[in-house]
Protein backbone atom coordinates (compact mmCIF):
# COMPACT_ATOMS: atom_id res chain seq x y z
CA UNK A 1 -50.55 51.44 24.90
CA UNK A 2 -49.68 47.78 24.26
CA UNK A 3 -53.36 45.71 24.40
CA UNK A 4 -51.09 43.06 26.50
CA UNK A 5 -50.65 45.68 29.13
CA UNK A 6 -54.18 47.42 28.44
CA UNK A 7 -56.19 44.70 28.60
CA UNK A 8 -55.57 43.12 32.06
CA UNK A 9 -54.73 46.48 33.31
CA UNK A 10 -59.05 47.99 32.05
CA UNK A 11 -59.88 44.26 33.60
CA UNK A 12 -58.30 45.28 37.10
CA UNK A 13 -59.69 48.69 37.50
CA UNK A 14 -63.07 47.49 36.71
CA UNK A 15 -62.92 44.73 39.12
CA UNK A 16 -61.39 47.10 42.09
CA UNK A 17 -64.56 49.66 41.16
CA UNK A 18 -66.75 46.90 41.45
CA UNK A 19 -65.90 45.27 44.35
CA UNK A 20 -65.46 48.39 46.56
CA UNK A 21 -68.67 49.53 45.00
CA UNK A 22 -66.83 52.85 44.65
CA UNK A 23 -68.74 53.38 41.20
CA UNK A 24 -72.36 52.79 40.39
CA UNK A 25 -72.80 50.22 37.03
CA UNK A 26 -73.16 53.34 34.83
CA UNK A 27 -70.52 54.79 36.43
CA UNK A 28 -68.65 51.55 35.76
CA UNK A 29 -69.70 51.79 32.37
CA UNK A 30 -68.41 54.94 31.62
CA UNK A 31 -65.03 54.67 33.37
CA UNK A 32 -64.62 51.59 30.71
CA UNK A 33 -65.34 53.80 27.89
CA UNK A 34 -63.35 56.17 29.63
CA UNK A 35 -59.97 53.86 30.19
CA UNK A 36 -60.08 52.29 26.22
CA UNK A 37 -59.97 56.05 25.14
CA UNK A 38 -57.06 56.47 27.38
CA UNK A 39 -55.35 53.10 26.31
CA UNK A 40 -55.61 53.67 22.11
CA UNK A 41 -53.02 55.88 22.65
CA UNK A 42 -49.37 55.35 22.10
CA UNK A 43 -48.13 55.67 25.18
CA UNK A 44 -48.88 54.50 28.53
CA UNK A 45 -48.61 57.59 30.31
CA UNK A 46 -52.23 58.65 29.80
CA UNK A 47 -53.20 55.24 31.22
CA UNK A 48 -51.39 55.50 34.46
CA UNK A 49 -52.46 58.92 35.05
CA UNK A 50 -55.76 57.80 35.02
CA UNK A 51 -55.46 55.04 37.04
CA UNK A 52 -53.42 57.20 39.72
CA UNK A 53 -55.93 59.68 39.74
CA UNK A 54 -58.37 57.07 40.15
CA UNK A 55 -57.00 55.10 43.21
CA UNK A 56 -55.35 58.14 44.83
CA UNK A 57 -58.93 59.77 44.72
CA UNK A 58 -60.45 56.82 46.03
CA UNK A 59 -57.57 56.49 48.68
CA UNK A 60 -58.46 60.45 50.71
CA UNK A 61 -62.00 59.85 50.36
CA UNK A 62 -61.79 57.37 52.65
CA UNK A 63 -59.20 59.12 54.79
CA UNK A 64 -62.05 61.81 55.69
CA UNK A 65 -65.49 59.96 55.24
CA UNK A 66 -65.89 59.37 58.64
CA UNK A 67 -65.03 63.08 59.74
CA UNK A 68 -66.97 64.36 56.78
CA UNK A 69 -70.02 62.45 58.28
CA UNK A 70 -69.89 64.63 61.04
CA UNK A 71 -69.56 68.20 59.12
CA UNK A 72 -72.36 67.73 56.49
CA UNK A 73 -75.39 65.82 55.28
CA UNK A 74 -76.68 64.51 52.13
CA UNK A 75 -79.58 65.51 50.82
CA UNK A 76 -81.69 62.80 51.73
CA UNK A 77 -81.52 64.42 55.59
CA UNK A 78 -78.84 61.72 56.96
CA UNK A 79 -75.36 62.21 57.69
CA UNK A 80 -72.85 62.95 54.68
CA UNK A 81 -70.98 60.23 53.16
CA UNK A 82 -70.16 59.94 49.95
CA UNK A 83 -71.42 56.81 47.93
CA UNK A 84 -70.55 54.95 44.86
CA UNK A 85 -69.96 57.81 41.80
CA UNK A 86 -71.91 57.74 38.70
CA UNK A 87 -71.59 58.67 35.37
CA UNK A 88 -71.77 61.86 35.04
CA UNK A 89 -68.71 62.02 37.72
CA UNK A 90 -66.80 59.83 36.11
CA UNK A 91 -67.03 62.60 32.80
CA UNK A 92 -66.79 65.29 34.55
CA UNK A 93 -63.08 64.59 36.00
CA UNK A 94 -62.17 63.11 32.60
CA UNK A 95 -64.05 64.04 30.00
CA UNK A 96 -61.65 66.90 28.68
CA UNK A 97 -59.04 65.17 29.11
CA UNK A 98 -60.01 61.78 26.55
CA UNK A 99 -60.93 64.25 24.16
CA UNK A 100 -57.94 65.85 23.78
CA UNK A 101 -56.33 62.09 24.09
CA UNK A 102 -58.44 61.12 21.60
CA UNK A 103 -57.39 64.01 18.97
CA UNK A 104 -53.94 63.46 19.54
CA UNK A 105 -53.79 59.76 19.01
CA UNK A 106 -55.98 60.70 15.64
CA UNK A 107 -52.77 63.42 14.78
CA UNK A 108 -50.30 60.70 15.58
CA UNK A 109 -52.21 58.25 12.89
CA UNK A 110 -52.85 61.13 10.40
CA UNK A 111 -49.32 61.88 10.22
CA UNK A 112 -47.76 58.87 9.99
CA UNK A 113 -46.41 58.46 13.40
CA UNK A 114 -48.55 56.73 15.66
CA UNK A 115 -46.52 53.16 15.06
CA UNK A 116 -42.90 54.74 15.44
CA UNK A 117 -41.14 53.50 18.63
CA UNK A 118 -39.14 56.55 18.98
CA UNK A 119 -42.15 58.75 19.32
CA UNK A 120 -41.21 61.27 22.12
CA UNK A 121 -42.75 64.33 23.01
CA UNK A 122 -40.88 67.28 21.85
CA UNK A 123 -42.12 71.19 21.46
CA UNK A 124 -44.50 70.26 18.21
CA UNK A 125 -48.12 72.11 17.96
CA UNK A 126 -49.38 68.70 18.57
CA UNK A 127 -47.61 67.84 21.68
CA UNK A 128 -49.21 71.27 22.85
CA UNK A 129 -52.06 68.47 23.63
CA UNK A 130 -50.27 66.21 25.83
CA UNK A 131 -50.21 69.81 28.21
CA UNK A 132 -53.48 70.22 28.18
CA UNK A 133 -54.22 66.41 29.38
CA UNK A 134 -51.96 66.46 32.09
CA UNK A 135 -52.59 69.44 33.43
CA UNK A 136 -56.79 68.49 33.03
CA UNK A 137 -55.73 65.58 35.75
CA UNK A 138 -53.07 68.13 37.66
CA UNK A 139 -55.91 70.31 38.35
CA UNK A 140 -58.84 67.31 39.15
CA UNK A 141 -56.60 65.81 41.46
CA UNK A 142 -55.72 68.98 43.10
CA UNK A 143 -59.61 69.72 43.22
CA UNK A 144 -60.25 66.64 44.87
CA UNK A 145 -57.03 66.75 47.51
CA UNK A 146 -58.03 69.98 48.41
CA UNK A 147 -61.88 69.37 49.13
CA UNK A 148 -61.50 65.84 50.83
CA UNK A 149 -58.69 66.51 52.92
CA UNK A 150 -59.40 70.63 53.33
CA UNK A 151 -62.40 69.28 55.51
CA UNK A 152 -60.38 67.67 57.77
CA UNK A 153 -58.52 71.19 58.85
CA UNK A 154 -59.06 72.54 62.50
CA UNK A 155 -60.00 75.97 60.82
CA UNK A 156 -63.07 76.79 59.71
CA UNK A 157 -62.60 77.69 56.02
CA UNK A 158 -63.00 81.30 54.73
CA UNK A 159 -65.19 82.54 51.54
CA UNK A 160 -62.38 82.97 48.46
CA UNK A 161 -64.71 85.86 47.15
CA UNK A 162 -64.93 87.35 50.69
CA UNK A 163 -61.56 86.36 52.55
CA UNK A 164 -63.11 87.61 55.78
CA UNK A 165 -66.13 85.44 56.39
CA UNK A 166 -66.07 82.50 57.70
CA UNK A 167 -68.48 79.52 56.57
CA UNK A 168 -69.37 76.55 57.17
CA UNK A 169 -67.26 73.39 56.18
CA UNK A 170 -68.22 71.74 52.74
CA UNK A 171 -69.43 75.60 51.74
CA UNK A 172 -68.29 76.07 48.19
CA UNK A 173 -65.73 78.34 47.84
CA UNK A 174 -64.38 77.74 51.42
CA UNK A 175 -61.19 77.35 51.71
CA UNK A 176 -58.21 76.37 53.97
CA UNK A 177 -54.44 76.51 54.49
CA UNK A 178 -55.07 72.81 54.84
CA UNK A 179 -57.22 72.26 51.69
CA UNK A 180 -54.84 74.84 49.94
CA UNK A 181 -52.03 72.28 50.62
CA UNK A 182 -53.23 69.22 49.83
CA UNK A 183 -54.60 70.53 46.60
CA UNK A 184 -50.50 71.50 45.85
CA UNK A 185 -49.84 67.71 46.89
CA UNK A 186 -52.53 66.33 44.28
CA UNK A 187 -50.91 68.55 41.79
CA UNK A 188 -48.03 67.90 42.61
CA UNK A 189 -48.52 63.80 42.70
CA UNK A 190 -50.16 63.71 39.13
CA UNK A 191 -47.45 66.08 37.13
CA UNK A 192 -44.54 64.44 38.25
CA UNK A 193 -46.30 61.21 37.32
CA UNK A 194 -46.57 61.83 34.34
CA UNK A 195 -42.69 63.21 34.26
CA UNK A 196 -41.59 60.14 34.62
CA UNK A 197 -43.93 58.35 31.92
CA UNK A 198 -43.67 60.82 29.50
CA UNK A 199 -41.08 59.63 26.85
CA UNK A 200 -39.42 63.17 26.23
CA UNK A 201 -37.08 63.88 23.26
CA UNK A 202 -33.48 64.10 23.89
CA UNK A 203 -33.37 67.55 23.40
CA UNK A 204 -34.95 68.00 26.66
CA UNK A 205 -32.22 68.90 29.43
CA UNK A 206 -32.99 68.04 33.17
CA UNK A 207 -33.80 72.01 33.87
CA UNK A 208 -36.32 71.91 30.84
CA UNK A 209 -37.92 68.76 32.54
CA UNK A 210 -37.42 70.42 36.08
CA UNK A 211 -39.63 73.51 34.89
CA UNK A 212 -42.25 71.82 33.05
CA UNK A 213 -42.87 69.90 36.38
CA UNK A 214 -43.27 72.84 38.22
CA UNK A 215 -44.92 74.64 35.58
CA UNK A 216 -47.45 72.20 35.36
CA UNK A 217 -48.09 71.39 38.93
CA UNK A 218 -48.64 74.83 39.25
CA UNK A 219 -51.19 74.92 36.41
CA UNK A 220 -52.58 72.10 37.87
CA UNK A 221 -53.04 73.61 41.76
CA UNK A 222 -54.41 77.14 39.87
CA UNK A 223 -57.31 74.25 39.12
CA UNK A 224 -59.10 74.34 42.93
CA UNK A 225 -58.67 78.14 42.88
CA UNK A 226 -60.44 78.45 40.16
CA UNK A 227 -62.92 75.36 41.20
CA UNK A 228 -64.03 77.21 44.07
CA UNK A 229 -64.27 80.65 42.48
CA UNK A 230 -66.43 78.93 40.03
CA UNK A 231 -68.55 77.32 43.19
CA UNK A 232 -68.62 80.47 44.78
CA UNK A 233 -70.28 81.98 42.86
CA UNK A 234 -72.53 79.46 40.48
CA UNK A 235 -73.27 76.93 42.66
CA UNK A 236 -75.25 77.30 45.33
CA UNK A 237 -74.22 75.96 49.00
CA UNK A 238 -77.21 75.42 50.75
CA UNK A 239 -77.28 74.97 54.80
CA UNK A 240 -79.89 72.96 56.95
CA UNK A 241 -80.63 75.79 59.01
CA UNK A 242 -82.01 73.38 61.97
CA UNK A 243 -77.79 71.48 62.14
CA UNK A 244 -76.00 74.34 60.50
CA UNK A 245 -74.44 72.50 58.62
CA UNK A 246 -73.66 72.04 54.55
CA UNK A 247 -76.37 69.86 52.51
CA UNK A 248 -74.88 68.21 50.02
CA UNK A 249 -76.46 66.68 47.49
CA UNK A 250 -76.14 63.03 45.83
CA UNK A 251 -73.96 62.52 42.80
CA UNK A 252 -72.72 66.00 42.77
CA UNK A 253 -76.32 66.95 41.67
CA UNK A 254 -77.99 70.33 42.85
CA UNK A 255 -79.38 70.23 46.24
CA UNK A 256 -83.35 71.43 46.34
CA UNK A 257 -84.04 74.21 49.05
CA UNK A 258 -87.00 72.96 50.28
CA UNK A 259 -90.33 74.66 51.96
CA UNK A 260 -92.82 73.31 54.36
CA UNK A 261 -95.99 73.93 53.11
CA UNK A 262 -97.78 73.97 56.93
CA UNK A 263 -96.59 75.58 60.09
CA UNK A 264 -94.97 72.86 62.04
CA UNK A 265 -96.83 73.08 65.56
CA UNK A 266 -95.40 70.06 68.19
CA UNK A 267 -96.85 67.90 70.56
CA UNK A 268 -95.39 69.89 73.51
CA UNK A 269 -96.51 73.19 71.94
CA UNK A 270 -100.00 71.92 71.22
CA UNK A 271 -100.43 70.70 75.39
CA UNK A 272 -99.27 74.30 76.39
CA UNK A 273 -102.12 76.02 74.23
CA UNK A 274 -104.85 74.62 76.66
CA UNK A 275 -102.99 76.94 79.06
CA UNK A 276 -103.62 79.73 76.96
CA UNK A 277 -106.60 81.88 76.46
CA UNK A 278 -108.92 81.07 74.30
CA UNK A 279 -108.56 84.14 71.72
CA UNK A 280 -105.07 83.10 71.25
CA UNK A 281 -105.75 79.80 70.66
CA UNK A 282 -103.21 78.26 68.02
CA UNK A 283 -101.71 81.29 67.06
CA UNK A 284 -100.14 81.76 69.87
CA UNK A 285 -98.79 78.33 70.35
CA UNK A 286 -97.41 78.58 66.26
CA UNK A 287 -95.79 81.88 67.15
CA UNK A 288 -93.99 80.19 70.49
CA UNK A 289 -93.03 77.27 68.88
CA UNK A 290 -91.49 79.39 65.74
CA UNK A 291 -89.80 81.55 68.23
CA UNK A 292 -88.37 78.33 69.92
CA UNK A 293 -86.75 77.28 67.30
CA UNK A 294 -85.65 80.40 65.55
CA UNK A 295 -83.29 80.92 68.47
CA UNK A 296 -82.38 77.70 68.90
CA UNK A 297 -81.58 77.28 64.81
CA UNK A 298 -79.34 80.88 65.25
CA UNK A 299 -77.23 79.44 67.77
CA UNK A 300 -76.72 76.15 66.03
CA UNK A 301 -75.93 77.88 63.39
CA UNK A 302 -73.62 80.43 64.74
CA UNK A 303 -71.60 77.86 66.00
CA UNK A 304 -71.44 76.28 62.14
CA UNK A 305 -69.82 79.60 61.31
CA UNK A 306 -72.65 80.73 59.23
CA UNK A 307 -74.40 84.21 59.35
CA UNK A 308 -77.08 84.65 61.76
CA UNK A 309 -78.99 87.40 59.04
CA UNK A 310 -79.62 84.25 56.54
CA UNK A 311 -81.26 81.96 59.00
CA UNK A 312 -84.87 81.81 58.03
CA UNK A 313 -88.43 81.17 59.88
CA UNK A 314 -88.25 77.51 60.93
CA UNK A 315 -91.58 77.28 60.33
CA UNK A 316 -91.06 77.64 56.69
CA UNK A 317 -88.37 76.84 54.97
CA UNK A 318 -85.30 73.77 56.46
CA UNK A 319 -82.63 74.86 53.90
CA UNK A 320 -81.02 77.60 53.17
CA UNK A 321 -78.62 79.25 50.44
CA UNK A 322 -75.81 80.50 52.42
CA UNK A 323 -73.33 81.39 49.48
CA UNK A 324 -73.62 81.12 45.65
CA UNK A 325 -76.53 81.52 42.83
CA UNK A 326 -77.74 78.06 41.83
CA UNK A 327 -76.99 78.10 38.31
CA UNK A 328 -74.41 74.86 38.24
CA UNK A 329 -73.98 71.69 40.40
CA UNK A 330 -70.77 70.16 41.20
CA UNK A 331 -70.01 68.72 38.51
CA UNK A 332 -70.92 70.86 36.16
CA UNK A 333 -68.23 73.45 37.89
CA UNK A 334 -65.39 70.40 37.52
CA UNK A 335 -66.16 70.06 33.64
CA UNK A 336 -65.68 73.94 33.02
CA UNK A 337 -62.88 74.22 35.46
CA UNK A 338 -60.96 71.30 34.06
CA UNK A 339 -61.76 72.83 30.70
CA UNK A 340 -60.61 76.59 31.28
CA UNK A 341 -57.21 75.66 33.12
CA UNK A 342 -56.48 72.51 30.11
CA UNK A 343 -57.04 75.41 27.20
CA UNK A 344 -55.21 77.94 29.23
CA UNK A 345 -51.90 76.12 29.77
CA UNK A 346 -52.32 75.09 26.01
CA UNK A 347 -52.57 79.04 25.32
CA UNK A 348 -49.34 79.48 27.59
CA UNK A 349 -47.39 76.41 26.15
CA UNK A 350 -48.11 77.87 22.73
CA UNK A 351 -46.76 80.92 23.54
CA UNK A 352 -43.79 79.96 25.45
CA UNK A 353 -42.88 77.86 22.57
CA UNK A 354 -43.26 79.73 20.02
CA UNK A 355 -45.53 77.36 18.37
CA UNK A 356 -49.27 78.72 17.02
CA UNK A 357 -52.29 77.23 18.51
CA UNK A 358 -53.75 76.67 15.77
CA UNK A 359 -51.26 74.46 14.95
CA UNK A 360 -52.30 71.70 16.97
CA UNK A 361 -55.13 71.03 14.12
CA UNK A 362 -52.38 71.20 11.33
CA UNK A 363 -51.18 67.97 9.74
């Protein structure tokens, strides 16, 4: 990409990221780093799919913050919203992707060919690459449609690994006919972005392009599938069991389940117990009060769409793990989803090409 373009063009995302406060100043940092690795190559296209993804990301969070607000919570206890992303968000939407931009701008100067104006992208192992990075921002995008906007369906969202129950919204792995679509739109949005910024050879016919725009859209959407089997079953989705609803926690980091360590006994409860004998003294009043709200928590609850069996004593525990083992946060799931679906539409393109994937290293 031409450092006349590049330059202002680093300058302006910065500034926008800074001024909305949409990233934190590591965050900033690292979309920098992030933005020269996609500007050192050749062409632009890398660029602009990066700063698509960025704004168009930025663009449907806002469409459902205030809605979200109302759904979930953050971690801290207050009402969900999402704040400025860090660092380690910033990576984990494009961290596969600038490698693989990285290696092929190295291929394009081993060879020879990184200063030839009529580079184009053809069917060589190397351009098996330039698949892999799309597609990484096809299936991000789609990811992030599909889990901003799938929040704003009238549906309650069903478990992918159990089609028939119904969770609450913001549970990993729940998904919608809305969130479905707009994950197909993100897709969809990215791919044919980059069809019209790719420079491809002329041996390329309009079909050819036609089905590697579907192709990779499709790649791309098969990206929050496999996001949400991945959260489904990794990452834990843990519920305030006193709102029933989602707890979400900051920077896409784990959420703690927490325990209170002494029996919670209120004001209200503690004026009834001079009502009550003496040889039931406080006992009594702790098992009222827990009974209290134990009922009330399963109906609010119930009405979040979450299963009555998981709601626990009130006097112990305020969160819950409704679905998932807690082995990876958010963004750990987005780095190995964006990694699995990149390699395997490198494995297909390979293959449908005719071209070995070990080629790709071959100078």
């Amino acid at each position: 990409m031409k450092p006349i373009i590049a330059v202002p063009a680093i300058v302006a995302l910065e500034y926008r990221a800074w001024s909305r406060k949409s990233l934190t100043p590591g965050g900033i940092l690292t979309a920098f780093a992030t933005a020269v690795a996609h500007a050192v190559h050749p062409w632009s296209v890398f660029f602009v799919l990066l700063g698509v993804f960025f704004l168009a990301g930025t663009a449907v969070t806002k469409v459902k913050h205030d809605v979200k607000a109302t759904l979930t919570q953050s971690s801290t206890g207050a009402s969900s919203g999402e704040g400025p992303r860090n660092h380690v968000q910033v990576l984990a939407n494009s961290l596969v992707a600038s490698i693989l931009i990285l290696l092929h701008t190295w291929q394009l100067r081993q060879d020879g060919s990184y200063w030839d104006e009529g580079l184009c992208f053809g069917k060589r192992g190397s351009d098996i690459l330039v698949v892999g990075i799309v597609v990484n921002y096809a299936a991000v995008a789609a990811d992030t449609f599909s889990s901003e906007l799938g929040i704003l369906s009238k549906k309650k969202p069903r478990l992918i690994t159990a089609p028939w129950k119904i969770v609450p919204p913001g549970t990993n792995g729940g998904v919608t006919l809305t969130g479905l679509e707009a994950g197909l739109l993100g897709a969809f949005i990215l791919t044919i972005t980059s069809t019209l910024m790719i420079p491809f050879c002329k041996s390329w016919s309009w079909d050819q392009i036609a089905q590697y725009t579907a192709a990779l859209t499709l790649a791309g959407f098969s990206g929050t599938l496999l996001d949400s089997l991945l959260g489904a079953v990794f990452q834990a989705s843990v519920i305030d069991i006193h709102s029933g609803k989602i707890v979400e926690g900051a920077g896409g980091r784990k959420v703690l389940v927490h325990r209170q360590p002494f029996p919670h006994i209120s004001q209200t409860a503690k004026l009834r117990s001079d009502t009550i004998s003496h040889e039931e003294g406080e006992g009594a009043v702790a098992k009222t009060s827990a009974l209290n709200d134990s009922t009330k928590t399963s109906s609010t609850m119930q009405r979040a769409g979450t299963s009555v069996s998981n709601v626990a004593d009130g006097q112990h525990e305020s969160r819950k793990i409704e679905v998932g083992h807690d082995i990876l946060d958010n963004n750990a799931v987005n780095i190995v989803m964006a990694a699995l679906v990149s390699m395997g539409s490198m494995v297909m393109a390979s293959f449908i090409w005719d071209v070995p994937l070990s080629s790709i290293l071959s100078f």
